[in-house]
Protein backbone atom coordinates (compact mmCIF):
# COMPACT_ATOMS: atom_id res chain seq x y z
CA UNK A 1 253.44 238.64 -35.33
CA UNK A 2 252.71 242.37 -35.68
CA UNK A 3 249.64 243.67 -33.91
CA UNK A 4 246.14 244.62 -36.04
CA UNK A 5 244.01 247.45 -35.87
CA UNK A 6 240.28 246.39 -36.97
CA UNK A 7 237.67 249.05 -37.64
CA UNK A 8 234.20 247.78 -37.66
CA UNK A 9 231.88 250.66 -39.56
CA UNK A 10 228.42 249.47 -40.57
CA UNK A 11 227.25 251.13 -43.56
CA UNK A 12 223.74 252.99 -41.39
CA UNK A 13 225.94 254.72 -38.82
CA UNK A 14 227.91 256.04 -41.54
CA UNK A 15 225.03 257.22 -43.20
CA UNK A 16 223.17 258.51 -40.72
CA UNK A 17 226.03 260.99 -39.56
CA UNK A 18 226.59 261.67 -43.30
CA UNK A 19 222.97 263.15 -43.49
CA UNK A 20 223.05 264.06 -39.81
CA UNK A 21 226.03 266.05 -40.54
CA UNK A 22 224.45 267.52 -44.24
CA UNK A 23 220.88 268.36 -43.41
CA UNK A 24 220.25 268.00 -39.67
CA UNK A 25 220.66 270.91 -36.83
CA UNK A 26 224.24 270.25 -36.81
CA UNK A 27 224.80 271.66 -40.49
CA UNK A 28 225.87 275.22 -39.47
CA UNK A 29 225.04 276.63 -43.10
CA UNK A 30 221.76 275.13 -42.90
CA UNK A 31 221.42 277.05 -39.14
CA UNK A 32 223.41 280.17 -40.52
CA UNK A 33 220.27 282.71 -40.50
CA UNK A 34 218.71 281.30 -36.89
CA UNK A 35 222.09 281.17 -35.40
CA UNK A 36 222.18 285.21 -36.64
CA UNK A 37 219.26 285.87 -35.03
CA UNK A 38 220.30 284.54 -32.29
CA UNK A 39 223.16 286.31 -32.02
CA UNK A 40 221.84 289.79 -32.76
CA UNK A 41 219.22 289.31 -30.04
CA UNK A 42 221.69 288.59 -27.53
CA UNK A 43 224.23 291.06 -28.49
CA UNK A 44 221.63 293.71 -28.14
CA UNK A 45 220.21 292.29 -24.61
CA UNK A 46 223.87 292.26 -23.56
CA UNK A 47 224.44 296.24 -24.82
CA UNK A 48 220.94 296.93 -22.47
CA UNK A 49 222.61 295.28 -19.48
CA UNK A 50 226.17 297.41 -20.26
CA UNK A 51 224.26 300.58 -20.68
CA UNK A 52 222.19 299.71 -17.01
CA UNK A 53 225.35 298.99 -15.31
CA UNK A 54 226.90 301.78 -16.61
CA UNK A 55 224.13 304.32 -15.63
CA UNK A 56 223.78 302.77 -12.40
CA UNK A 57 227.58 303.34 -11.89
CA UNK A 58 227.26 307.16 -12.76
CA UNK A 59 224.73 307.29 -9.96
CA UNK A 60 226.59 306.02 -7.36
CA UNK A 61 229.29 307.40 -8.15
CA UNK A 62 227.65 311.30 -8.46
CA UNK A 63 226.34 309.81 -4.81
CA UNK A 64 229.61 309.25 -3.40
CA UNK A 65 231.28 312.53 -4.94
CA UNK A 66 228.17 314.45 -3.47
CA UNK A 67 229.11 312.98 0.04
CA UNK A 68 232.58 313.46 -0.17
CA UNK A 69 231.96 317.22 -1.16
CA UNK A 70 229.88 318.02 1.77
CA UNK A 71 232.19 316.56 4.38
C-alpha cells in the first residue's frame, strides 16, 4: 500500500509558539523601538571607530610623507 505521513501536534506546543511568536521577545514589532536603539547606538560607536581609524591613518601617513621628503 502507499506510504503515510503522520503529524503528531499537541494542542500546548502549538500554543505556546502561537503566543511565543505574538507577544514574546521573538515578536519583532513588539521589539521594534529596543531593536532601534540598539541599532542607533551601534551605528554611532561604529562611525567613532571609522573616524579613529581614519585620523590615525592621516597621521601615519603625514609621517611617512614627512620621511620620504627629507630623504
Amino acid at each position: 500500500m502507499g506510504g503515510c505521513v503522520s503529524l503528531d501536534l499537541s494542542c500546548d506546543q502549538t500554543l505556546k509558539q502561537t503566543y511565543h511568536c505574538l507577544f514574546g521577545d521573538g515578536n519583532n514589532i513588539h521589539m521594534m523601538k529596543p531593536n532601534l536603539e540598539a541599532l542607533e547606538t551601534t551605528m554611532q560607536e561604529l562611525r567613532e571607530r571609522r573616524d579613529d581609524i581614519a585620523r590615525r591613518v592621516s597621521i601615519e601617513e603625514d609621517k611617512g610623507i614627512e620621511e620620504v621628503v627629507r630623504s
